[in-house]
N, C-alpha and C. Protein backbone atom coordinates (compact mmCIF):
# COMPACT_ATOMS: atom_id res chain seq x y z
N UNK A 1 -12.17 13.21 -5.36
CA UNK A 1 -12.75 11.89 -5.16
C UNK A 1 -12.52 11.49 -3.71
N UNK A 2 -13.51 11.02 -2.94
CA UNK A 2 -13.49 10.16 -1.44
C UNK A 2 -13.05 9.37 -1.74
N UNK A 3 -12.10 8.64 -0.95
CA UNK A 3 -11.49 7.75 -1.04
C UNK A 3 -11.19 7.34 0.60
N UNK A 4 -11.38 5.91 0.91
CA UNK A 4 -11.51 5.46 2.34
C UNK A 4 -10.26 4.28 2.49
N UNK A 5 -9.46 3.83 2.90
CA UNK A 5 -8.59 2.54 3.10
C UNK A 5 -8.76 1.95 4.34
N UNK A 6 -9.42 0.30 4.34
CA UNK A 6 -9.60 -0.36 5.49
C UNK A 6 -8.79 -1.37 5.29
N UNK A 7 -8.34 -2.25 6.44
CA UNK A 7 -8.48 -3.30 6.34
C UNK A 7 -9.56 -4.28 5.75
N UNK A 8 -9.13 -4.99 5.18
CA UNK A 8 -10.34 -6.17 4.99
C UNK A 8 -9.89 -7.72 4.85
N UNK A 9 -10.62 -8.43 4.38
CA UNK A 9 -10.62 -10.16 3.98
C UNK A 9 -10.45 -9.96 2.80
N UNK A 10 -9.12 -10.84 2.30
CA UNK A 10 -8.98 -10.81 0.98
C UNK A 10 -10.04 -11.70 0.20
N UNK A 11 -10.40 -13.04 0.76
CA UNK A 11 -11.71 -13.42 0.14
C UNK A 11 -12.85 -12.87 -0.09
N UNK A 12 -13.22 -11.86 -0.77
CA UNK A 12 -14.20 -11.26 -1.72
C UNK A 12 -14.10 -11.15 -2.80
N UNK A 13 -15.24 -10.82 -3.44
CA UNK A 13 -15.14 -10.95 -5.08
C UNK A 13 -14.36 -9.57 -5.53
N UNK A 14 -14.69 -8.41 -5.03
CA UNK A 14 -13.76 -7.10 -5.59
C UNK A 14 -12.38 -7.39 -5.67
N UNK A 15 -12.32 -7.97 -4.53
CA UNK A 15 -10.61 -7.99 -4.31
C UNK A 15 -10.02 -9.04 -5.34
N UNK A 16 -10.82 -10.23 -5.02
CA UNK A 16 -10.85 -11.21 -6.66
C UNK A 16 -10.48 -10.21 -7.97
N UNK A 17 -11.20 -9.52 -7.83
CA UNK A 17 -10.93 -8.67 -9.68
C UNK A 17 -10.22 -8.01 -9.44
N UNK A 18 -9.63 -6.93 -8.41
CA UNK A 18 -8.27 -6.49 -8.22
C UNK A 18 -6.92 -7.50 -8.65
N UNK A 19 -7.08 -8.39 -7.78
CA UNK A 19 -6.03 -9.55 -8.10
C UNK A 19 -6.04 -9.88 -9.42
N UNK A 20 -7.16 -10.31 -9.97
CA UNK A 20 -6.96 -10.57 -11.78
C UNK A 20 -7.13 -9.43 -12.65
N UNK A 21 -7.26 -8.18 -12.20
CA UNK A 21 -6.60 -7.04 -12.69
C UNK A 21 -5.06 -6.88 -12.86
N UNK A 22 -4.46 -7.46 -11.32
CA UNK A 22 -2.90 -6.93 -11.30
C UNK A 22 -2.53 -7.74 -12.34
N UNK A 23 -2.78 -9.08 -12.07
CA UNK A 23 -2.08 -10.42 -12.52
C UNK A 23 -2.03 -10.04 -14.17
N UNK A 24 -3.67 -9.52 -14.64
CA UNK A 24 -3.61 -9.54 -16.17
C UNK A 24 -2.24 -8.09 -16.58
N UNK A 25 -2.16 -7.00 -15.54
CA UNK A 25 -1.24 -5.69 -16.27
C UNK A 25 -0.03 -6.40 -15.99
N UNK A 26 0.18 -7.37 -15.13
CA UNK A 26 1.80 -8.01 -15.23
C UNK A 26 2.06 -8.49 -16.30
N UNK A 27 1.74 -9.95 -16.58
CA UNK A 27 1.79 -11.06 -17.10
C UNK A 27 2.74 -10.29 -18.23
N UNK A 28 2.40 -9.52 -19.26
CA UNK A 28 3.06 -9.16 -20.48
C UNK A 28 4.60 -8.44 -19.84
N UNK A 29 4.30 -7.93 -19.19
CA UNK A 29 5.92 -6.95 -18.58
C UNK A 29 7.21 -7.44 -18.32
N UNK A 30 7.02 -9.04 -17.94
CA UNK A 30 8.22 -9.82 -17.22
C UNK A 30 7.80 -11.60 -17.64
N UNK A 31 8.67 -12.42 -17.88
CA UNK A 31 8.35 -13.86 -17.63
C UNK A 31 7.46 -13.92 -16.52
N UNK A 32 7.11 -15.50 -16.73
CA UNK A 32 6.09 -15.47 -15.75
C UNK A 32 7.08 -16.42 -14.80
N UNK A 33 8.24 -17.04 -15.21
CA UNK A 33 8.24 -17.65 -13.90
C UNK A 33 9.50 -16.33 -12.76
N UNK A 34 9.47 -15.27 -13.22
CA UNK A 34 9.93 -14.23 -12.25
C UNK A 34 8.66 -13.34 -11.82
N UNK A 35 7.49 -13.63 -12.11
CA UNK A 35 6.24 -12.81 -11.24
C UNK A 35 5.74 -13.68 -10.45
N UNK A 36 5.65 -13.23 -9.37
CA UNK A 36 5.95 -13.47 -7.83
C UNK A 36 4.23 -13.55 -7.60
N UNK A 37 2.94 -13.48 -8.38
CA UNK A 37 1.61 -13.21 -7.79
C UNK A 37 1.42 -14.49 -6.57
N UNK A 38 0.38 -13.53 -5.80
CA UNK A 38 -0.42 -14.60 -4.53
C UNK A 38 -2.18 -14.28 -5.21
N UNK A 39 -2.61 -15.30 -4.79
CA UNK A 39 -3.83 -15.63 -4.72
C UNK A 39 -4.44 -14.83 -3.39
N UNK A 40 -6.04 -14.62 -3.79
CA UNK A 40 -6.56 -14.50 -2.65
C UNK A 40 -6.07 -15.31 -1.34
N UNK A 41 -6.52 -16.27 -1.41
CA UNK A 41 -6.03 -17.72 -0.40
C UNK A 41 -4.83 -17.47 -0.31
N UNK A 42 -3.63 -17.28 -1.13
CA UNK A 42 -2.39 -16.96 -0.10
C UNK A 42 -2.68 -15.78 0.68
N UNK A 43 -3.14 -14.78 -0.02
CA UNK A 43 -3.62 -13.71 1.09
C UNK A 43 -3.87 -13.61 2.30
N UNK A 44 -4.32 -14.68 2.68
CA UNK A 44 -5.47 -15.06 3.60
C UNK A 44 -4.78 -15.63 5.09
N UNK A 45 -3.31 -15.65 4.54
CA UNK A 45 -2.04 -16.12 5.80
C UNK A 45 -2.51 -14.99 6.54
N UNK A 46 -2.45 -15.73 7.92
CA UNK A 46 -2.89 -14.63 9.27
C UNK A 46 -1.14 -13.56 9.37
N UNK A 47 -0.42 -14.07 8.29
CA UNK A 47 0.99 -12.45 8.48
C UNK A 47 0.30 -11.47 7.70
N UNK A 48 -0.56 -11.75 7.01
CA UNK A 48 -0.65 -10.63 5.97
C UNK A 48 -1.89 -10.29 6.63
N UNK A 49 -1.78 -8.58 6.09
CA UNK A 49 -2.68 -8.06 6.70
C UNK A 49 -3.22 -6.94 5.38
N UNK A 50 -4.08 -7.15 4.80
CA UNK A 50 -4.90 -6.44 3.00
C UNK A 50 -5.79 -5.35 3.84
N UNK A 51 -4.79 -3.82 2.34
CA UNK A 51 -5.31 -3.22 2.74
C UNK A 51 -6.47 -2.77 1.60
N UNK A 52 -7.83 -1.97 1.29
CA UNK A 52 -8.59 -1.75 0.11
C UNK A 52 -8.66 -0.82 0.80
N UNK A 53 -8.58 -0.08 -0.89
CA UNK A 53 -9.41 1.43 -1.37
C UNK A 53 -10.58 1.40 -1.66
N UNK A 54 -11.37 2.16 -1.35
CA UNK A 54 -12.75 2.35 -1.74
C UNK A 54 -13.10 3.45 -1.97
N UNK A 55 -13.85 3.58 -3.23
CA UNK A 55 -14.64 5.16 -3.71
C UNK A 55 -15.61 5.19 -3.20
N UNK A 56 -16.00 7.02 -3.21
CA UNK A 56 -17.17 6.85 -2.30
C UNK A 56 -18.63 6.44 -3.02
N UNK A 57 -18.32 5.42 -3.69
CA UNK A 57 -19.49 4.30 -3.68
C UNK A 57 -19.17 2.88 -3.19
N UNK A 58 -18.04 2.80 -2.99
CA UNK A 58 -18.05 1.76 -2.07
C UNK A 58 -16.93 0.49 -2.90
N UNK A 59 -16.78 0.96 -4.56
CA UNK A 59 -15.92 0.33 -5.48
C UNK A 59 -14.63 0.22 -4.44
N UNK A 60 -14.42 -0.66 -5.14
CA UNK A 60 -12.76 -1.37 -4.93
C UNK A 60 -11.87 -1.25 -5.74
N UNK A 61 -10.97 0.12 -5.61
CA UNK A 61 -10.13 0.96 -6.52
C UNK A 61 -8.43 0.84 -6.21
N UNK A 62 -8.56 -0.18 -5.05
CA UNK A 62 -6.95 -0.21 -5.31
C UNK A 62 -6.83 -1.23 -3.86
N UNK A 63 -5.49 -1.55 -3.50
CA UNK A 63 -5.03 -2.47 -2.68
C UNK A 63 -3.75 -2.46 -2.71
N UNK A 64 -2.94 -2.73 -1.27
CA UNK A 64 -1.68 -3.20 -0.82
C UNK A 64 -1.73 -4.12 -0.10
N UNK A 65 -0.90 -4.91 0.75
CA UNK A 65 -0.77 -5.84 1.43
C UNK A 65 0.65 -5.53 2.63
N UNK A 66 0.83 -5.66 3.80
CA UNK A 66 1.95 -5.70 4.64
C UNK A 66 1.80 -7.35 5.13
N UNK A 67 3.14 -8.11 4.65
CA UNK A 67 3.29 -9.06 4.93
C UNK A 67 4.37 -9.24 6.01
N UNK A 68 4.45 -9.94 7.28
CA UNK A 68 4.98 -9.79 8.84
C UNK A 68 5.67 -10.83 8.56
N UNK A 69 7.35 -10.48 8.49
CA UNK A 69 8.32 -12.01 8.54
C UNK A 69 8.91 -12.32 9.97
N UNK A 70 9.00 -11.13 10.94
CA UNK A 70 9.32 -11.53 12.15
C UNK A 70 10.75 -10.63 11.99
N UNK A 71 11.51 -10.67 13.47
CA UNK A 71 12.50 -10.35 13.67
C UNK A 71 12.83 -9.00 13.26
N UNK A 72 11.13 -7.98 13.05
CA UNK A 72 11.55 -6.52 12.57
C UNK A 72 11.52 -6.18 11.24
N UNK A 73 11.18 -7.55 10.38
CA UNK A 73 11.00 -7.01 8.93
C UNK A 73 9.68 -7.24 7.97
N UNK A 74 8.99 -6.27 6.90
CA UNK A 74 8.30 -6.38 7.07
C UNK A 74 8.40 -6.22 5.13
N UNK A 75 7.42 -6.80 4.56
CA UNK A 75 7.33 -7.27 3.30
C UNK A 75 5.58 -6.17 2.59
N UNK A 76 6.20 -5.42 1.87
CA UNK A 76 4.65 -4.78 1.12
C UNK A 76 4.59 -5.75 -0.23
N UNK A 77 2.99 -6.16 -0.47
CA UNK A 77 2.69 -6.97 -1.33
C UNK A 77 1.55 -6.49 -2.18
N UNK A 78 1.10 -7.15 -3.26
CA UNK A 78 0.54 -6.64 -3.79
C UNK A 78 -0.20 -5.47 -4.09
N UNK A 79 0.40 -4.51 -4.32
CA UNK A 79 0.10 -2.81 -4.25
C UNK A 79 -0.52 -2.56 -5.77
N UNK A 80 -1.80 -1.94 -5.96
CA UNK A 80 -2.07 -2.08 -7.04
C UNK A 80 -3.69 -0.97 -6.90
N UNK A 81 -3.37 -0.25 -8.59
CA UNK A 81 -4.66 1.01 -8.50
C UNK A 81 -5.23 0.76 -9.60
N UNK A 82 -6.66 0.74 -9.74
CA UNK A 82 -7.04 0.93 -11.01
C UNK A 82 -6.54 1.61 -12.08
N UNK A 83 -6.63 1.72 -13.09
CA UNK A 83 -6.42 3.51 -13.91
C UNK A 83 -6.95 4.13 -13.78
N UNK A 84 -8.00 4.03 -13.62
CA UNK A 84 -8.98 5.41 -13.47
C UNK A 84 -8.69 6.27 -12.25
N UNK A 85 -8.05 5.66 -11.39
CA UNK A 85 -7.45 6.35 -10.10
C UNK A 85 -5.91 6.77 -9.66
N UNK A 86 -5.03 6.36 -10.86
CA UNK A 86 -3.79 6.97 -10.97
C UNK A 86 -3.75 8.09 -11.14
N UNK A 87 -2.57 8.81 -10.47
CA UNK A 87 -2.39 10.22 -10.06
C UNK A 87 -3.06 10.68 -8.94
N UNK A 88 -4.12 10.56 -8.56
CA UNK A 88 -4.95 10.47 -7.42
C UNK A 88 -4.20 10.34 -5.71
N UNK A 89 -3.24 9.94 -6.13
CA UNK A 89 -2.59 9.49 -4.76
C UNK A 89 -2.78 8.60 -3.94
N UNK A 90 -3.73 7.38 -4.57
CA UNK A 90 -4.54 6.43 -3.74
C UNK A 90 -3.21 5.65 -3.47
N UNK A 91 -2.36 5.29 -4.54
CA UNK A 91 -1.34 3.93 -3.85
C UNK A 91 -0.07 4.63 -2.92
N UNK A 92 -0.27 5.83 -3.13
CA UNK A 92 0.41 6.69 -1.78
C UNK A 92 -0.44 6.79 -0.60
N UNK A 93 -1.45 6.92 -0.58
CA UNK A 93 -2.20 6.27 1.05
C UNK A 93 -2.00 5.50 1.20
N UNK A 94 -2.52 4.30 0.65
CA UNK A 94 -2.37 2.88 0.76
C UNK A 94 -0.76 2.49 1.12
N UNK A 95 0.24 3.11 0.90
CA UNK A 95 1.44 2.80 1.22
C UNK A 95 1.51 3.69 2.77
N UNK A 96 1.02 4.57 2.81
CA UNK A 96 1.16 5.48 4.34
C UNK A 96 0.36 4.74 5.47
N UNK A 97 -1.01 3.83 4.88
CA UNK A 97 -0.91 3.01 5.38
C UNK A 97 -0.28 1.88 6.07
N UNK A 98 0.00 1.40 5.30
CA UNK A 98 0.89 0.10 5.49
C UNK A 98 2.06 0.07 6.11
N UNK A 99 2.98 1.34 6.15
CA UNK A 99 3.78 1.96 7.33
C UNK A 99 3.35 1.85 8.39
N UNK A 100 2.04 3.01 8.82
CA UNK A 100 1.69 3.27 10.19
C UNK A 100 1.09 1.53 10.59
N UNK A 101 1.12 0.68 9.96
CA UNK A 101 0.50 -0.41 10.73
C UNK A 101 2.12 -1.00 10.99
N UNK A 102 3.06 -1.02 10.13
CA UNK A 102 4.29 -1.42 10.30
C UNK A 102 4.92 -0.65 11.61
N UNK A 103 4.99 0.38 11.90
CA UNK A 103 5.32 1.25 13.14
C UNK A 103 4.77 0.19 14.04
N UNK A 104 2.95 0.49 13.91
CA UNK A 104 2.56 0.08 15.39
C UNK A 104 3.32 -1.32 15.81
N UNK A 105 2.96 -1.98 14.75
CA UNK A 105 3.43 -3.44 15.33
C UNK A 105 5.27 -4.07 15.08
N UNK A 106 6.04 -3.01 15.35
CA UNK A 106 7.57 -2.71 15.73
C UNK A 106 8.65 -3.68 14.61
N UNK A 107 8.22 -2.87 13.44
CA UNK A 107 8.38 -3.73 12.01
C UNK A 107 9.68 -2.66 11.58
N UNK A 108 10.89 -2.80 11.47
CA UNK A 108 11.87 -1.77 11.56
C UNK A 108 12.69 -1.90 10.26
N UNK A 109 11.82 -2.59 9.15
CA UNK A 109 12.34 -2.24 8.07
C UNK A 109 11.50 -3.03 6.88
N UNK A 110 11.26 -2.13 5.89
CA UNK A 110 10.32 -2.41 5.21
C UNK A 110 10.88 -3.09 3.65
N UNK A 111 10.66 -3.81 2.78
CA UNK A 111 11.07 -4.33 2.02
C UNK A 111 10.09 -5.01 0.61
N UNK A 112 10.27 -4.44 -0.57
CA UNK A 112 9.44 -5.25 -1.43
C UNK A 112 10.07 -5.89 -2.67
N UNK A 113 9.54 -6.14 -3.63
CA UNK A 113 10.04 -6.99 -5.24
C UNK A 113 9.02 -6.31 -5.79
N UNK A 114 9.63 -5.54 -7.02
CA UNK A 114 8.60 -5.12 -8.25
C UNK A 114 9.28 -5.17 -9.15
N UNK A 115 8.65 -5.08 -10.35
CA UNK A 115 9.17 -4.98 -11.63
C UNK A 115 10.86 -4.28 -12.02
N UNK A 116 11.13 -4.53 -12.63
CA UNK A 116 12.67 -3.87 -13.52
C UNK A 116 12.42 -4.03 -15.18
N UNK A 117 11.93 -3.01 -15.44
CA UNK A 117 11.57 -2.67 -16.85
C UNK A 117 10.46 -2.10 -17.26
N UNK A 118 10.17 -1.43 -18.62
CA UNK A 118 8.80 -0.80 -19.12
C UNK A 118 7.72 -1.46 -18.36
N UNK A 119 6.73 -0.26 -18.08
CA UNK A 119 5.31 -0.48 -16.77
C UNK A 119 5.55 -0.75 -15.99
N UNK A 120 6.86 -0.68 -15.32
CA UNK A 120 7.21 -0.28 -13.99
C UNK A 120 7.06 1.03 -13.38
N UNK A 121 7.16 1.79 -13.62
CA UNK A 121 7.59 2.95 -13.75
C UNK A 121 6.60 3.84 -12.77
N UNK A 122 5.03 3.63 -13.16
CA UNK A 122 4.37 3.96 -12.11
C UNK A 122 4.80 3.50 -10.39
N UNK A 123 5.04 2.59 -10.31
CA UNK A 123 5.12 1.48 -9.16
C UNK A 123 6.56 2.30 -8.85
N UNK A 124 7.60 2.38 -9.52
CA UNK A 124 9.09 3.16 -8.79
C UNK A 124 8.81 4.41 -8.43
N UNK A 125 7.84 4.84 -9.07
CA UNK A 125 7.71 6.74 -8.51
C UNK A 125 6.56 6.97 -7.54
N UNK A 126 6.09 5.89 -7.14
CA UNK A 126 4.97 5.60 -5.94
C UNK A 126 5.95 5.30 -4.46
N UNK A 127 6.64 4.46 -4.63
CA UNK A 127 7.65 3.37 -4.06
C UNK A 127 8.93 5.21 -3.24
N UNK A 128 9.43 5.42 -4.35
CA UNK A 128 10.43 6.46 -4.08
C UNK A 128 10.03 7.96 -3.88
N UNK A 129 8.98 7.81 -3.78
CA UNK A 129 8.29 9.27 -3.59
C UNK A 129 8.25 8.78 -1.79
N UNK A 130 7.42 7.42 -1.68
CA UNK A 130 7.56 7.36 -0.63
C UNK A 130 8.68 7.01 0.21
N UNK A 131 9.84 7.46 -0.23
CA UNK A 131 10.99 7.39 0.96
C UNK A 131 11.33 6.44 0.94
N UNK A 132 11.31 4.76 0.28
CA UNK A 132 11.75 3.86 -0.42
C UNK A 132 13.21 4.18 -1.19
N UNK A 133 14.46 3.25 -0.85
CA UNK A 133 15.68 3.51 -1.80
C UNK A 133 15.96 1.51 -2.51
N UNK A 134 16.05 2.16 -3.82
CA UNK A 134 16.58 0.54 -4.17
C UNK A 134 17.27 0.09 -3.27
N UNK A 135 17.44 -1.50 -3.43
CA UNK A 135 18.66 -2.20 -2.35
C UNK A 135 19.01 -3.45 -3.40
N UNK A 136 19.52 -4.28 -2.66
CA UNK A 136 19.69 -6.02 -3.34
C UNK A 136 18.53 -6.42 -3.08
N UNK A 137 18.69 -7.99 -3.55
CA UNK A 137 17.63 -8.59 -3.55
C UNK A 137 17.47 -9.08 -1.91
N UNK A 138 15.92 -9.39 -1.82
CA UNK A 138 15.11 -9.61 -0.61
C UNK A 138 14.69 -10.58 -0.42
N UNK A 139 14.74 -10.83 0.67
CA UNK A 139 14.37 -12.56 1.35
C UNK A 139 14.84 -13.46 0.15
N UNK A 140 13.82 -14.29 -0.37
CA UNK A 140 13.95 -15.61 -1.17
C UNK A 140 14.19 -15.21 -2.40
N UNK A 141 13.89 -14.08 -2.78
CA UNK A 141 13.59 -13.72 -4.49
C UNK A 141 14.82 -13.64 -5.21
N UNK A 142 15.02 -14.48 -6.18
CA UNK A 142 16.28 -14.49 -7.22
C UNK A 142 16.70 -13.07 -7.70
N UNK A 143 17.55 -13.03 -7.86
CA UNK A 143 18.21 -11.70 -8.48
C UNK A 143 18.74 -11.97 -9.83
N UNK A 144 17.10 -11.57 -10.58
CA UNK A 144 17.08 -12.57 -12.11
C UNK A 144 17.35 -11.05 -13.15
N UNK A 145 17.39 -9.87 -12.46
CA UNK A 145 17.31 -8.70 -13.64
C UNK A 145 16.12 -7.95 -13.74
N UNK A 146 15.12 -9.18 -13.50
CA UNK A 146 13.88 -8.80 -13.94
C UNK A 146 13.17 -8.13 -12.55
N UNK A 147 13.66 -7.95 -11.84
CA UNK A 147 12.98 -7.84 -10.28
C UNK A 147 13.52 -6.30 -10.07
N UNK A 148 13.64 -5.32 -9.23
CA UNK A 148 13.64 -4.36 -8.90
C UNK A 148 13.31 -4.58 -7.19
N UNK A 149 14.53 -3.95 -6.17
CA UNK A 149 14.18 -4.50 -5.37
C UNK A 149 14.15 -2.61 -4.10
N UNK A 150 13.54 -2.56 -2.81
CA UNK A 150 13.12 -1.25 -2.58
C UNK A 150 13.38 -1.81 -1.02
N UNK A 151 13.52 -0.91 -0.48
CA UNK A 151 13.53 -1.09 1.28
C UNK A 151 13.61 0.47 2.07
N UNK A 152 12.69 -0.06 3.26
CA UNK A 152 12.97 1.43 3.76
C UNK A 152 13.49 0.86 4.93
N UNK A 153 14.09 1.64 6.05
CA UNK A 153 14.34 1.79 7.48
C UNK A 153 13.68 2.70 8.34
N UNK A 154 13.04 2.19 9.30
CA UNK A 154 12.78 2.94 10.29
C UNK A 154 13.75 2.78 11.54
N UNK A 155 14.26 4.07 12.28
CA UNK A 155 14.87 3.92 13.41
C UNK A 155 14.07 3.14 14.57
């Protein structure tokens, strides 16, 4: 399968159904007041920078996000693949992505919040394949159990 990753504007309708794709495979996995979702429109903060997958018809098969906190650290957000495209390796581009934009712009340590429990599981062996090691909890996010927390370092 072709598969392309650009930047884009999170305000579109694909990316819309990505987002209420993720939101609907969460919701059952964890409380809702420990899932952390953004909206398109939060998206849309000039730190974040959305990345999309596209098949080669042009579908919208997956998405990450690198969110810029300053001072060298750098936040991955909403990372998310269809099914039909798991195993594929798409949310492993999309994460090799989101590095090399973290490099360029001198982001020296990378950091996210995902799940801790059943249907996680895809998301930890995406995360730790890519050179990701658990840590504590990150920036603001409570350290409720329910969270799972990942960071990388770059020299």
């Amino acid at each position: 399968m072709s598969i392309s990753i650009t930047t884009e504007p999170p305000l579109q309708d694909d990316v819309r159904t990505l987002v209420a794709e993720l939101n609907a495979y969460l919701m059952p996995l964890s409380p809702r007041e420990f899932q952390f979702q953004m909206t398109v429109e939060e998206m849309s903060e000039a730190a974040l920078t959305l990345f999309i997958a596209r098949d080669g018809t042009g579908q919208a098969v997956g998405m990450g996000a690198l969110k810029e906190h300053g001072d060298g650290l750098g936040e991955i957000k909403r990372m998310y693949t269809l099914p039909q495209v798991r195993g594929q390796r798409v949310g492993a581009r999309i994460l090799e992505r989101i590095e090399e934009l973290a490099h360029k712009r001198g982001i020296r340590r990378l950091v996210l919040e995902t799940g801790e429990g059943a249907g996680f599981e895809p998301a930890w062996r995406v995360y730790e394949r890519g050179g990701f090691q658990v840590c504590g909890a990150v920036l603001d996010y409570p350290d409720s159990g329910y969270s799972r927390f990942y960071e990388k370092k770059f020299a």
